[in-house]
PDB file of N, CA and C in Angstrom:
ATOM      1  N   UNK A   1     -28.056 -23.364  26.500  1.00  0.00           N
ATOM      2  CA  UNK A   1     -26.899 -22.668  27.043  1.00  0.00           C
ATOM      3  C   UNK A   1     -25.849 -22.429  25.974  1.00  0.00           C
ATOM      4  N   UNK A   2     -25.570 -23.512  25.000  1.00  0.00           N
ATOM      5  CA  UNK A   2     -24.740 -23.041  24.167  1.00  0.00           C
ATOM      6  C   UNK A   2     -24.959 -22.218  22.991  1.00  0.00           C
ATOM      7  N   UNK A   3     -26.351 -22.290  22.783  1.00  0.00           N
ATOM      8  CA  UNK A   3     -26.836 -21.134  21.856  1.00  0.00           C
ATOM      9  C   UNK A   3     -26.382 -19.783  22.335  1.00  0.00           C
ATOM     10  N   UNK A   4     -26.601 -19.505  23.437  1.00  0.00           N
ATOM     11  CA  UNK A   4     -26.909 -18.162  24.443  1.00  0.00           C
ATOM     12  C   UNK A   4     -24.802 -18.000  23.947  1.00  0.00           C
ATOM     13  N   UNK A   5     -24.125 -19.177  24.934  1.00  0.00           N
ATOM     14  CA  UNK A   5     -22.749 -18.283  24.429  1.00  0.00           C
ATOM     15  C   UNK A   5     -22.446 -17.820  22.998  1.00  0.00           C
ATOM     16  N   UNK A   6     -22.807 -18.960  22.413  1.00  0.00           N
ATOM     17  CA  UNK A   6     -22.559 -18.407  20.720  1.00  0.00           C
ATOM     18  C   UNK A   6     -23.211 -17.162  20.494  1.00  0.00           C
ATOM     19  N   UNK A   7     -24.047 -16.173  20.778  1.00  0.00           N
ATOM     20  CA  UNK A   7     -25.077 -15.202  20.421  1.00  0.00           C
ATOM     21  C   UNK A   7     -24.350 -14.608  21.328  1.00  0.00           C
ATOM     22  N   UNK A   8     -23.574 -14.608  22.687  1.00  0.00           N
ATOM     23  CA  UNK A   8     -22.577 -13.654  23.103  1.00  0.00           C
ATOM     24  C   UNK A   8     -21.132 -13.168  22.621  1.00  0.00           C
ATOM     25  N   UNK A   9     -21.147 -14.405  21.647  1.00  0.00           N
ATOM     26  CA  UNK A   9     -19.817 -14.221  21.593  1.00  0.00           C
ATOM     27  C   UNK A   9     -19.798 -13.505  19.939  1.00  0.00           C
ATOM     28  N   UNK A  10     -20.814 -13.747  19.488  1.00  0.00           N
ATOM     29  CA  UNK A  10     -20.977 -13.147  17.865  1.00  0.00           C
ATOM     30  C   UNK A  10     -21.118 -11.758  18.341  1.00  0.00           C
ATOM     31  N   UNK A  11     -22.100 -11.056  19.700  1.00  0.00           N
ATOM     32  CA  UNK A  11     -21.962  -9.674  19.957  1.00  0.00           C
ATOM     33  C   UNK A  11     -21.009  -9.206  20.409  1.00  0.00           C
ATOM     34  N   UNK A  12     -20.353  -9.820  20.812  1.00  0.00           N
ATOM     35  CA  UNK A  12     -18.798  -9.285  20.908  1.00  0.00           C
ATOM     36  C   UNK A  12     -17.781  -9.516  20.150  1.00  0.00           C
ATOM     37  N   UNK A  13     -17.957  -9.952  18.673  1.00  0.00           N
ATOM     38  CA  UNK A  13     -17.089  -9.502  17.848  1.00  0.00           C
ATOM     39  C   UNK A  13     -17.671  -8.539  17.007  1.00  0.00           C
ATOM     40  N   UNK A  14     -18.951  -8.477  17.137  1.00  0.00           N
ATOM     41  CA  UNK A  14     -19.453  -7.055  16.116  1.00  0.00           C
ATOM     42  C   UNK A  14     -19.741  -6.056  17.038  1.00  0.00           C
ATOM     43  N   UNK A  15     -19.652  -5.751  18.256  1.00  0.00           N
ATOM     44  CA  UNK A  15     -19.217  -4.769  19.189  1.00  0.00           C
ATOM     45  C   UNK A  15     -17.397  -4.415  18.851  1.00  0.00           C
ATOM     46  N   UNK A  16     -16.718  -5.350  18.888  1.00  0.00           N
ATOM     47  CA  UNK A  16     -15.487  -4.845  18.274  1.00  0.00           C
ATOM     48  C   UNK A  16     -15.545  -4.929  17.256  1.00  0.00           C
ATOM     49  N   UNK A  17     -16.136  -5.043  16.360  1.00  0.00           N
ATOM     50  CA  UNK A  17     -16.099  -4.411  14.317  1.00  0.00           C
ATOM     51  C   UNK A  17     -16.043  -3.420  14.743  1.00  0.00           C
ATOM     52  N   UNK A  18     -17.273  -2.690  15.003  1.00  0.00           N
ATOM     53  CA  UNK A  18     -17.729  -1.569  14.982  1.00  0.00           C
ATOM     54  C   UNK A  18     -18.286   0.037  15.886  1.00  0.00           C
ATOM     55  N   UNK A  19     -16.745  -0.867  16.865  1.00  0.00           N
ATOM     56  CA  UNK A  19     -16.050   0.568  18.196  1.00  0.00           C
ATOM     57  C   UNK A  19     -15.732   1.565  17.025  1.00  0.00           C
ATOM     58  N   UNK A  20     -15.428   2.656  17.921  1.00  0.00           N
ATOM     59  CA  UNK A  20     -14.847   3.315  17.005  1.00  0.00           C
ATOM     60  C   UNK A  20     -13.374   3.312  17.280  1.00  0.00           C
ATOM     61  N   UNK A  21     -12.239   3.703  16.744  1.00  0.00           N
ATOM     62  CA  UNK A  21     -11.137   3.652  16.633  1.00  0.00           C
ATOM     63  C   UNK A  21     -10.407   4.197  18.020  1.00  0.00           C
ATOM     64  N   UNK A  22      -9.625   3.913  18.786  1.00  0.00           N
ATOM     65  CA  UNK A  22      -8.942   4.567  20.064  1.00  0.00           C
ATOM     66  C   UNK A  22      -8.491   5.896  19.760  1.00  0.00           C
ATOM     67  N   UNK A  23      -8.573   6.940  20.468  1.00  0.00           N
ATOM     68  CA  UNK A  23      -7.772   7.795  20.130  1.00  0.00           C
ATOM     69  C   UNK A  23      -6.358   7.768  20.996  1.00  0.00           C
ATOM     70  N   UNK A  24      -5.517   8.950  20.061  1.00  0.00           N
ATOM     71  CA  UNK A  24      -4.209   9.066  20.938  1.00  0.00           C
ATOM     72  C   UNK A  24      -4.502   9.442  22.198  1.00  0.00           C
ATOM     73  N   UNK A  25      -3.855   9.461  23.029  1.00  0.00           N
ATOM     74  CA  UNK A  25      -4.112   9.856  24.538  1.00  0.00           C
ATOM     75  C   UNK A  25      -2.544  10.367  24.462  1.00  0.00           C
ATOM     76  N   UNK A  26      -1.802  10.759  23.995  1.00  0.00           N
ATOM     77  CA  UNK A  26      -0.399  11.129  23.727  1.00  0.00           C
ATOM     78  C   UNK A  26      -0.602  12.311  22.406  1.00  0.00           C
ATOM     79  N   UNK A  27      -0.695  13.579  22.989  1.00  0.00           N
ATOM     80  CA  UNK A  27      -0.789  14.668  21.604  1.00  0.00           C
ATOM     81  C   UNK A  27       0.606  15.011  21.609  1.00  0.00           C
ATOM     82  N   UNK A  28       1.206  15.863  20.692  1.00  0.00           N
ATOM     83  CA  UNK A  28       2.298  16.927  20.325  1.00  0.00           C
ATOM     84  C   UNK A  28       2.665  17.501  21.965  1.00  0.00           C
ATOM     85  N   UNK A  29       2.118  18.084  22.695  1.00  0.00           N
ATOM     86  CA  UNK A  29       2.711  18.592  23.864  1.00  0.00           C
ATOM     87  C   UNK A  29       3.099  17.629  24.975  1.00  0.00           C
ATOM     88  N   UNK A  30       2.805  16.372  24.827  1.00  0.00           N
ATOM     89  CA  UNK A  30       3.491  15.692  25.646  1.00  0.00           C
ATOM     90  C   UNK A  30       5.052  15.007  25.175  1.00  0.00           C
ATOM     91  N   UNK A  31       4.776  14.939  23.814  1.00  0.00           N
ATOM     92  CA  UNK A  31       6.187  14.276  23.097  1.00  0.00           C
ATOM     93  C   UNK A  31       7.084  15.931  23.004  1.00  0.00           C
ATOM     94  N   UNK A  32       6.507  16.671  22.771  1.00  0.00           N
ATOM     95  CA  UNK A  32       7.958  17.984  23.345  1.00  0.00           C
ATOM     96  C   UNK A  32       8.340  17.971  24.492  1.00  0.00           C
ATOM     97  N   UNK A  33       7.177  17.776  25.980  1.00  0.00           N
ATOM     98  CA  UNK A  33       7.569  17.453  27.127  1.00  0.00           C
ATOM     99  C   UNK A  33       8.769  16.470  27.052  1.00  0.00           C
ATOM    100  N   UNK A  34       8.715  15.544  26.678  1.00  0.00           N
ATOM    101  CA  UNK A  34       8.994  14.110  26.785  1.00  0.00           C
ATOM    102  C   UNK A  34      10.534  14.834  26.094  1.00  0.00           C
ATOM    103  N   UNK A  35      10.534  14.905  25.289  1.00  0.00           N
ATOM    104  CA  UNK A  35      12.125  15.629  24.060  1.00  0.00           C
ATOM    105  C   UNK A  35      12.673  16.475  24.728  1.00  0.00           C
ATOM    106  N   UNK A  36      11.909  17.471  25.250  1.00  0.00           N
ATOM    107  CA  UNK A  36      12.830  18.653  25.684  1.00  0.00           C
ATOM    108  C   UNK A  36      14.295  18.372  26.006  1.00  0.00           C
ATOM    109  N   UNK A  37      14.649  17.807  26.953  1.00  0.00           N
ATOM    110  CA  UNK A  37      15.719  17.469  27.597  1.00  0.00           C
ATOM    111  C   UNK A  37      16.692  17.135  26.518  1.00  0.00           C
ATOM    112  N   UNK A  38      16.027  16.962  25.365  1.00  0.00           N
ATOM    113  CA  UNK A  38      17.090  16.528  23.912  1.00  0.00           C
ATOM    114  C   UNK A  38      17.262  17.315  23.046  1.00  0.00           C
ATOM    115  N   UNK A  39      16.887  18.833  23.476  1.00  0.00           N
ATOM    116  CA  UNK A  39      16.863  20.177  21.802  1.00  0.00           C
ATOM    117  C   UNK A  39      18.109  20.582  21.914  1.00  0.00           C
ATOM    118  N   UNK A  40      19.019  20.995  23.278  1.00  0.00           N
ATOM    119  CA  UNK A  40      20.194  21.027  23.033  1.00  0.00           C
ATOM    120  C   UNK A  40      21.393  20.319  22.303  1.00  0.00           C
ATOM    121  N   UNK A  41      20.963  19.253  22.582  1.00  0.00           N
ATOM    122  CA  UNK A  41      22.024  17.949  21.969  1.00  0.00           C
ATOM    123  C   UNK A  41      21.682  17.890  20.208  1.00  0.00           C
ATOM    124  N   UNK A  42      20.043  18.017  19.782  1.00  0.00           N
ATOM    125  CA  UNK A  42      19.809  17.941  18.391  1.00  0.00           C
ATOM    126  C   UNK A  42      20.209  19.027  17.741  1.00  0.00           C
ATOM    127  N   UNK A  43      20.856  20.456  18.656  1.00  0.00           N
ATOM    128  CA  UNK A  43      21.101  21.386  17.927  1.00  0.00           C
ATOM    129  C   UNK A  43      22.461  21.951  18.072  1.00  0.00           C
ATOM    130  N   UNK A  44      22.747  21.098  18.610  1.00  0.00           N
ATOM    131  CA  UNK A  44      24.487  21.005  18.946  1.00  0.00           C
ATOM    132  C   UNK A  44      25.012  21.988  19.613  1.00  0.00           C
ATOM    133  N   UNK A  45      23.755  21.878  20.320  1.00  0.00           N
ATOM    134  CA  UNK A  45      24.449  23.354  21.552  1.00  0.00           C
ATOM    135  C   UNK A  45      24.602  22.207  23.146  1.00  0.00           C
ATOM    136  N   UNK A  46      24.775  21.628  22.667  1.00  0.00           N
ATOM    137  CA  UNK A  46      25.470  20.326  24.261  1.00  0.00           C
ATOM    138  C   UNK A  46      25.008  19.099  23.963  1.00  0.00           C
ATOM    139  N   UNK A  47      25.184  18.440  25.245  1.00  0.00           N
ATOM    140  CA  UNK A  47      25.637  16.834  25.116  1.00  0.00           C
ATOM    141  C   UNK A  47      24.260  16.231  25.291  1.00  0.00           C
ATOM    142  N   UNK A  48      24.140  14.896  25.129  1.00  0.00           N
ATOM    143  CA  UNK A  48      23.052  13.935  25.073  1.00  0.00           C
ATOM    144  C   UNK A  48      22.013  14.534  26.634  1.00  0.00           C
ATOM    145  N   UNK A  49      22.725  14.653  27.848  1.00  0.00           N
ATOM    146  CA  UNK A  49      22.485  15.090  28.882  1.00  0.00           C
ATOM    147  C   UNK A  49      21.630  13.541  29.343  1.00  0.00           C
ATOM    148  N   UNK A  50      20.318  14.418  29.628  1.00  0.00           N
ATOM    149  CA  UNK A  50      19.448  13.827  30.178  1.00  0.00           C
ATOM    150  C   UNK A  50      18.334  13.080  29.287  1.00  0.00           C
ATOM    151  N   UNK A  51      18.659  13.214  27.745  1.00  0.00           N
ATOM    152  CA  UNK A  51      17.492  13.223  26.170  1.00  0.00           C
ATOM    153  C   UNK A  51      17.196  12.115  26.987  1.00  0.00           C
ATOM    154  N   UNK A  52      18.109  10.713  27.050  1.00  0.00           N
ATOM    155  CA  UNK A  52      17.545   9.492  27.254  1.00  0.00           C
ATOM    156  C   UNK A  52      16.409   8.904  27.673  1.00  0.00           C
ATOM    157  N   UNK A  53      16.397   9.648  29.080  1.00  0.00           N
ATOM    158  CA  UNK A  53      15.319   9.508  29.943  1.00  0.00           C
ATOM    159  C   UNK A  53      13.727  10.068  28.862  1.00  0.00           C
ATOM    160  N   UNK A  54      14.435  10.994  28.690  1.00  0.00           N
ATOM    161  CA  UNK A  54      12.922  11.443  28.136  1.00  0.00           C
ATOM    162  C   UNK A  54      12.566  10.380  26.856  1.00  0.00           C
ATOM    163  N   UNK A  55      13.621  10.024  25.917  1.00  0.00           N
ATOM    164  CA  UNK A  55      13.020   9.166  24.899  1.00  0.00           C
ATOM    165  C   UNK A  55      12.530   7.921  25.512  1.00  0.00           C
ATOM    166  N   UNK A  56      13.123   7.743  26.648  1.00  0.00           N
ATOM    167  CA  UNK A  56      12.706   6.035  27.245  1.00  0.00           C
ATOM    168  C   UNK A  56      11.381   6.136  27.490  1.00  0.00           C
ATOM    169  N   UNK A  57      11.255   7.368  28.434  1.00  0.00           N
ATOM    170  CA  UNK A  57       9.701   7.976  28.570  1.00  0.00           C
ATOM    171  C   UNK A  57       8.410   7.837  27.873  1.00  0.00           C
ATOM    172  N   UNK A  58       9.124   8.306  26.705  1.00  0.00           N
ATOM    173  CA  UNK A  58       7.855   8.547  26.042  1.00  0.00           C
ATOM    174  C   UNK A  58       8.030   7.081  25.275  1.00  0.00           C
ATOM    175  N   UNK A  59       8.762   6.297  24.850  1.00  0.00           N
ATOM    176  CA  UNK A  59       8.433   5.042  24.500  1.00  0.00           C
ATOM    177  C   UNK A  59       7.621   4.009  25.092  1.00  0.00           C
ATOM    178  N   UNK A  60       7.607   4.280  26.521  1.00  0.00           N
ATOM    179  CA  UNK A  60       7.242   3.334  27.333  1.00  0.00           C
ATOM    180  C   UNK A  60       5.631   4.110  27.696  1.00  0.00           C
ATOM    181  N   UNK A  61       5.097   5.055  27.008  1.00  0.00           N
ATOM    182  CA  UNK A  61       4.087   6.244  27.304  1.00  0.00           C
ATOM    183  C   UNK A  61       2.852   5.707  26.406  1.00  0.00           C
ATOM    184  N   UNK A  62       4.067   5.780  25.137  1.00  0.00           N
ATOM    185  CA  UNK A  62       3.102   4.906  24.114  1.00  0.00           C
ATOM    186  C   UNK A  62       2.694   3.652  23.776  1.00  0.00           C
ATOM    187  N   UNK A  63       1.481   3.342  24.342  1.00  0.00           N
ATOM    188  CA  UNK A  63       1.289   1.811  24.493  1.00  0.00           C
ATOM    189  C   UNK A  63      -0.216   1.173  23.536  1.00  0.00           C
ATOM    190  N   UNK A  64      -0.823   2.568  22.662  1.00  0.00           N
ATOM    191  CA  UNK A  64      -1.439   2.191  21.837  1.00  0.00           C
ATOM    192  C   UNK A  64      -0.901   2.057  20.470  1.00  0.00           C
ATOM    193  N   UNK A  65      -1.661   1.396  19.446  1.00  0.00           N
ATOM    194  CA  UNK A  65      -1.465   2.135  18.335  1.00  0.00           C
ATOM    195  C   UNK A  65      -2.012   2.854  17.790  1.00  0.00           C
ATOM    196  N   UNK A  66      -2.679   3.894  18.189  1.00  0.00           N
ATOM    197  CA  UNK A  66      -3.358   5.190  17.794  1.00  0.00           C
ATOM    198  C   UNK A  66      -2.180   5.906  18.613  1.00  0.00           C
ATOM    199  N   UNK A  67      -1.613   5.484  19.629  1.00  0.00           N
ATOM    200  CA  UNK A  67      -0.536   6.648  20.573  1.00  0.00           C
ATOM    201  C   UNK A  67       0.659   6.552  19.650  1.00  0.00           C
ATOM    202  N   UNK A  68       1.229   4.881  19.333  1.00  0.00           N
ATOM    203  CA  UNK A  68       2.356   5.546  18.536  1.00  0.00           C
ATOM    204  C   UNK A  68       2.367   5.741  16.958  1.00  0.00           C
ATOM    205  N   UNK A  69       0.885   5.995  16.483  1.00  0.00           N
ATOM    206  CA  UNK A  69       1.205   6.540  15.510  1.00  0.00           C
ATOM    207  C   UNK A  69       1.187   8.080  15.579  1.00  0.00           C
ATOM    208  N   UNK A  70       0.499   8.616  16.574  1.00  0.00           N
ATOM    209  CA  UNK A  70       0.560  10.118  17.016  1.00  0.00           C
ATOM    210  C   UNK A  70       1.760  10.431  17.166  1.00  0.00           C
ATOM    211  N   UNK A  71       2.681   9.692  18.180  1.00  0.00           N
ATOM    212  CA  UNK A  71       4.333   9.698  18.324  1.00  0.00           C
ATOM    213  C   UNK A  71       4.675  10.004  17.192  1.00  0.00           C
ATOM    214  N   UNK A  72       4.819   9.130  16.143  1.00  0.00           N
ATOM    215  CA  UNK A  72       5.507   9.287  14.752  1.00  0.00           C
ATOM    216  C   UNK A  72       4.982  10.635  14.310  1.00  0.00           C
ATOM    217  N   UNK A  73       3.644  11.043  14.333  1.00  0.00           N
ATOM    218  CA  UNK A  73       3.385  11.983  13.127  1.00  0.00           C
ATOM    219  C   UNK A  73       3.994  13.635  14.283  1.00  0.00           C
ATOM    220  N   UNK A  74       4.128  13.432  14.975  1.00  0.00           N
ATOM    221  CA  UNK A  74       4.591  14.220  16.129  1.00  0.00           C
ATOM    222  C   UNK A  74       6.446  14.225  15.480  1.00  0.00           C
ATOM    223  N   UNK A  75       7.065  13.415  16.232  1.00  0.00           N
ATOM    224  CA  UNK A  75       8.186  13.685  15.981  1.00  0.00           C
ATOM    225  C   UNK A  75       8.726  14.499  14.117  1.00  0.00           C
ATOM    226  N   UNK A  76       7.736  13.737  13.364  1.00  0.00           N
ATOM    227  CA  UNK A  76       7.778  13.379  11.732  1.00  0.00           C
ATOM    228  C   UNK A  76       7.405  15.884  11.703  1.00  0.00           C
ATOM    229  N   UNK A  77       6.638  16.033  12.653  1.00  0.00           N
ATOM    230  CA  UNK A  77       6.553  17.456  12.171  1.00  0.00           C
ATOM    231  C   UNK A  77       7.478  18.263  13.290  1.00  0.00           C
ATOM    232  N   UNK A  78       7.938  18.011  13.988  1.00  0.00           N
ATOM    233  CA  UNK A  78       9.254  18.270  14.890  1.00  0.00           C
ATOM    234  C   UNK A  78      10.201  18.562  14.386  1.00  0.00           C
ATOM    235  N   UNK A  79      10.522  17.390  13.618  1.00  0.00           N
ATOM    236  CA  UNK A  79      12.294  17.216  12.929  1.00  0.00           C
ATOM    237  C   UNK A  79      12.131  18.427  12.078  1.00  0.00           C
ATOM    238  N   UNK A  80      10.984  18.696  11.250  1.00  0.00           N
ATOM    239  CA  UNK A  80      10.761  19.541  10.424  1.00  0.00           C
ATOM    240  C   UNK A  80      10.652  21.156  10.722  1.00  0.00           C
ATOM    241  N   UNK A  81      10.307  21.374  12.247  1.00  0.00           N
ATOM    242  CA  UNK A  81       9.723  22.589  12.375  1.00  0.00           C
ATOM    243  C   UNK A  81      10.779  23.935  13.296  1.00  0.00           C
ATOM    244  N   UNK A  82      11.576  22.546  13.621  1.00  0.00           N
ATOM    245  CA  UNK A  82      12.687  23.513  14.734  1.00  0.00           C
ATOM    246  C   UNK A  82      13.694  23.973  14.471  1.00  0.00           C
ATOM    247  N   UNK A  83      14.095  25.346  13.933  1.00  0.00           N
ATOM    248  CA  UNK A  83      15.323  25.829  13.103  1.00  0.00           C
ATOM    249  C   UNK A  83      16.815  25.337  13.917  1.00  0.00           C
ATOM    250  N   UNK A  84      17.667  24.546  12.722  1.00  0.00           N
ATOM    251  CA  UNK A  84      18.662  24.377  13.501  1.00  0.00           C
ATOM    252  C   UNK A  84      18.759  22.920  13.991  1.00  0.00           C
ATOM    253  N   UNK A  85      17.767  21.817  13.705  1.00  0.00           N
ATOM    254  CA  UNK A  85      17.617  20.529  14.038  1.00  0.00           C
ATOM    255  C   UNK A  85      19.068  19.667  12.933  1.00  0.00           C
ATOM    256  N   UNK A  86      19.727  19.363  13.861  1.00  0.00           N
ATOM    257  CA  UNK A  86      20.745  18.066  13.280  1.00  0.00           C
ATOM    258  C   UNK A  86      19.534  17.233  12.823  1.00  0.00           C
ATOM    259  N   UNK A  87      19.347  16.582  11.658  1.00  0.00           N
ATOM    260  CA  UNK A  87      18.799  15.705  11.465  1.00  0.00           C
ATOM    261  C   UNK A  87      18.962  14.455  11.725  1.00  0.00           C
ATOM    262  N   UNK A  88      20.365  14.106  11.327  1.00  0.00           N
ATOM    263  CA  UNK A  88      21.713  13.261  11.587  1.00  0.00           C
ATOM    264  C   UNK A  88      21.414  12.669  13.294  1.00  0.00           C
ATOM    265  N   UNK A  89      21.273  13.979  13.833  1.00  0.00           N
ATOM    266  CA  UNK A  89      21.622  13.569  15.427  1.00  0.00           C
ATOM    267  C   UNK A  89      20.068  13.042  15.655  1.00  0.00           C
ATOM    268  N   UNK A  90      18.976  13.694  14.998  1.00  0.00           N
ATOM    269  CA  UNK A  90      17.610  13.412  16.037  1.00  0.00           C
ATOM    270  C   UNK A  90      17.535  11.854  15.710  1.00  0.00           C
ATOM    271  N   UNK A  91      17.422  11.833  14.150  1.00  0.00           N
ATOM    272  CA  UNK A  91      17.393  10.366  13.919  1.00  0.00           C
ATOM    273  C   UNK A  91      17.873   9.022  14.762  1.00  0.00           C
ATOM    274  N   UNK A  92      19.326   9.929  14.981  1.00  0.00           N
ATOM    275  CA  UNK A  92      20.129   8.476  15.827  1.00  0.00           C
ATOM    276  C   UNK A  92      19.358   8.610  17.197  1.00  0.00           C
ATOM    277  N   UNK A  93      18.862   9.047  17.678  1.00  0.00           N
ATOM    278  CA  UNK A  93      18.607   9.313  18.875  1.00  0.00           C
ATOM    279  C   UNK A  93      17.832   8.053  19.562  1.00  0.00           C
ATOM    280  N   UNK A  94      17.241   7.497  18.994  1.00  0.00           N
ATOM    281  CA  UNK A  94      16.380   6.059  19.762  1.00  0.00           C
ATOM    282  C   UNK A  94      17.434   4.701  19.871  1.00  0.00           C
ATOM    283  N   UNK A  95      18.497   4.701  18.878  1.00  0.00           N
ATOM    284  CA  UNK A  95      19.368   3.763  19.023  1.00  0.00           C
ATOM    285  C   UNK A  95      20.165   3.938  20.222  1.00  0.00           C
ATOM    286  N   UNK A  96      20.541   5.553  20.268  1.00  0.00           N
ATOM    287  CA  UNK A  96      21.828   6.289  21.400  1.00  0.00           C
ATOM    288  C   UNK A  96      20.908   5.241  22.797  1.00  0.00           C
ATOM    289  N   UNK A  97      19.429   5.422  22.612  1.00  0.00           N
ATOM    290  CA  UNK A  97      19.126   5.541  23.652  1.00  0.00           C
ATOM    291  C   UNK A  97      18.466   4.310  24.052  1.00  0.00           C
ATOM    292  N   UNK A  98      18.973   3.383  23.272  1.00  0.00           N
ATOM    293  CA  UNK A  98      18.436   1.544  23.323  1.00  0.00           C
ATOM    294  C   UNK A  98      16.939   1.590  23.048  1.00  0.00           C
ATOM    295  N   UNK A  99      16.693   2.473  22.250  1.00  0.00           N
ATOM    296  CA  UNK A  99      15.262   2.121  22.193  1.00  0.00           C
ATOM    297  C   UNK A  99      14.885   1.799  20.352  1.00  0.00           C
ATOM    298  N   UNK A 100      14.144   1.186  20.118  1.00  0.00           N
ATOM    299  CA  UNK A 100      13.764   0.711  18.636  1.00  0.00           C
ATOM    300  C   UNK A 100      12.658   0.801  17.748  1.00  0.00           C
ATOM    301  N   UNK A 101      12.609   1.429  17.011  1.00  0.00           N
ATOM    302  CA  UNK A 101      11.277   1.642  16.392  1.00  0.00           C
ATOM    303  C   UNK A 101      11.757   1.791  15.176  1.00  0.00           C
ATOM    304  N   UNK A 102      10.870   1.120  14.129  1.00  0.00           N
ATOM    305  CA  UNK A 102      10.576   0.701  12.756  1.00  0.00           C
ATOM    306  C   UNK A 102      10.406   2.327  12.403  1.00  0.00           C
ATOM    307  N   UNK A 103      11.060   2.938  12.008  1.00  0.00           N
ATOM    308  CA  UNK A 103      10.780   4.489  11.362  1.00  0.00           C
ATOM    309  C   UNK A 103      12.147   5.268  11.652  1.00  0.00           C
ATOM    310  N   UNK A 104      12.733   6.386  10.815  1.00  0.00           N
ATOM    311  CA  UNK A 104      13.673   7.310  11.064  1.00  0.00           C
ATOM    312  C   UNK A 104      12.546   8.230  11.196  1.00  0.00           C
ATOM    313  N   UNK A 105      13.599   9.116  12.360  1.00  0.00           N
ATOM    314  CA  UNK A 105      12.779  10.468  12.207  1.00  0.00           C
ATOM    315  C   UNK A 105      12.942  11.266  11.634  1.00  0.00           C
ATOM    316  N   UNK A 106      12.874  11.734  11.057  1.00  0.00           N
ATOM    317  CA  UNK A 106      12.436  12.848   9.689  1.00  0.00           C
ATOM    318  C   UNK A 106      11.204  13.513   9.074  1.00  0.00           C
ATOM    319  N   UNK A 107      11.104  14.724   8.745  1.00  0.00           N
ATOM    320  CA  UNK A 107      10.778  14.917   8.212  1.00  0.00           C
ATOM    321  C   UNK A 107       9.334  14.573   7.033  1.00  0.00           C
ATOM    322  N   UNK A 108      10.352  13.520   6.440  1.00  0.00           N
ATOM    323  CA  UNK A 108       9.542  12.862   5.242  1.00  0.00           C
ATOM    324  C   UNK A 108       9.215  10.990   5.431  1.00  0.00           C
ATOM    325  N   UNK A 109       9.417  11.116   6.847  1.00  0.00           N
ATOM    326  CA  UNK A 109       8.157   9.878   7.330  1.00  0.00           C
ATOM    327  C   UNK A 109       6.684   9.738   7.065  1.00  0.00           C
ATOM    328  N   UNK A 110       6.710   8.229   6.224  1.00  0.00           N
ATOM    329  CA  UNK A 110       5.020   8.079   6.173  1.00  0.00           C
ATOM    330  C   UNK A 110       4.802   7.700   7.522  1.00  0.00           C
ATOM    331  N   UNK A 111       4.314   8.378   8.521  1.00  0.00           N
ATOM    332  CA  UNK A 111       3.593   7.146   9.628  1.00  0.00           C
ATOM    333  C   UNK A 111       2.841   6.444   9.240  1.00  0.00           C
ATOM    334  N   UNK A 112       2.018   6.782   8.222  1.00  0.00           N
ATOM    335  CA  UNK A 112       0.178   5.535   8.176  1.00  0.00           C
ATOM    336  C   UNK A 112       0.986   4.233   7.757  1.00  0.00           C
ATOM    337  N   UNK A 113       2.156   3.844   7.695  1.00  0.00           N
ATOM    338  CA  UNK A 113       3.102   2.715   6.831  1.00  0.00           C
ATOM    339  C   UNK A 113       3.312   2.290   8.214  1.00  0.00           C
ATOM    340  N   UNK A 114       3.330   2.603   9.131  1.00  0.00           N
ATOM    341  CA  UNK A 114       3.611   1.799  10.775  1.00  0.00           C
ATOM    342  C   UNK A 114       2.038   2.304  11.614  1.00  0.00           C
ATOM    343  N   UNK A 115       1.084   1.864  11.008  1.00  0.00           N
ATOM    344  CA  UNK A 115      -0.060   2.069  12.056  1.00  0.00           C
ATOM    345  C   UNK A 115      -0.374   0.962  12.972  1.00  0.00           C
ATOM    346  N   UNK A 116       0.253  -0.158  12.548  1.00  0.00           N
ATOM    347  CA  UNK A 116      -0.483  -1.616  13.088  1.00  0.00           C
ATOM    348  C   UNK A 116       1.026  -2.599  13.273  1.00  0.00           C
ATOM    349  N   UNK A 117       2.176  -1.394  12.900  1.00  0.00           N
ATOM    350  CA  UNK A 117       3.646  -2.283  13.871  1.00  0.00           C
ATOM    351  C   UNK A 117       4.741  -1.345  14.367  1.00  0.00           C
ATOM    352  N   UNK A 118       4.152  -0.331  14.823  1.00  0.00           N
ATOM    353  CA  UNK A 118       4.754   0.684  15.770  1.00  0.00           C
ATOM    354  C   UNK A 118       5.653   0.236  16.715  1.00  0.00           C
ATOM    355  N   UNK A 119       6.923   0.328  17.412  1.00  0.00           N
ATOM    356  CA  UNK A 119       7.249  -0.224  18.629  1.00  0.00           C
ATOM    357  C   UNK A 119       7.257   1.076  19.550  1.00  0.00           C
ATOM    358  N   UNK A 120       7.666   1.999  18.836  1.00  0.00           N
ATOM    359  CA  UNK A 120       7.821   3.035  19.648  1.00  0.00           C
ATOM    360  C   UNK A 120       6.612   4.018  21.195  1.00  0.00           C
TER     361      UNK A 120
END
């Protein structure tokens, strides 16, 4: 009997060696979903409004780490792509909104540097 668990339990750590990696289940169109409510405020055409909700959202969305490194590389081509982005403002935006994650958003974020301590 204790042979048998040991020989189960060795296939189930080389069943997890050699899964393959999770994917995101969180692409680019759900983290704009998730933001929308915040392009006015990052572009200084109005107030914080409703951003909160949506950043709480999608923090609490991402619960892998394949999801929040998608998050990062998502926001990381966002900040970059939307004419007119406060940078200043998007950045602050997870503090405004009590939420915490190891990364500014910008631009010139490495995500692969938070693959395995993401909070976001």
């Amino acid at each position: 009997m204790a042979g048998l668990m040991k020989f189960m339990c060795m296939m189930l750590i080389v069943a997890a060696a050699v899964a393959p990696p999770a994917e995101a289940t969180i692409g680019c169109g759900a983290v704009v979903s998730y933001l929308n409510p915040c392009l006015n405020y990052v572009t200084g055409k109005g107030p914080i409004g409703g951003c909160c909700g949506g950043v709480k959202g999608l923090y609490a969305a991402a619960k892998t780490t394949s999801d929040k490194q998608a998050v990062c590389g998502c926001l990381k081509s966002l900040a970059g792509s939307y004419p007119g982005v406060n940078l200043g403002k998007a950045a602050g935006l997870p503090g405004q909104c009590g939420v915490n994650i190891p990364y500014k958003i910008s631009p010139s974020t490495d995500c692969s540097k938070y693959v395995n301590i993401l909070i976001l």
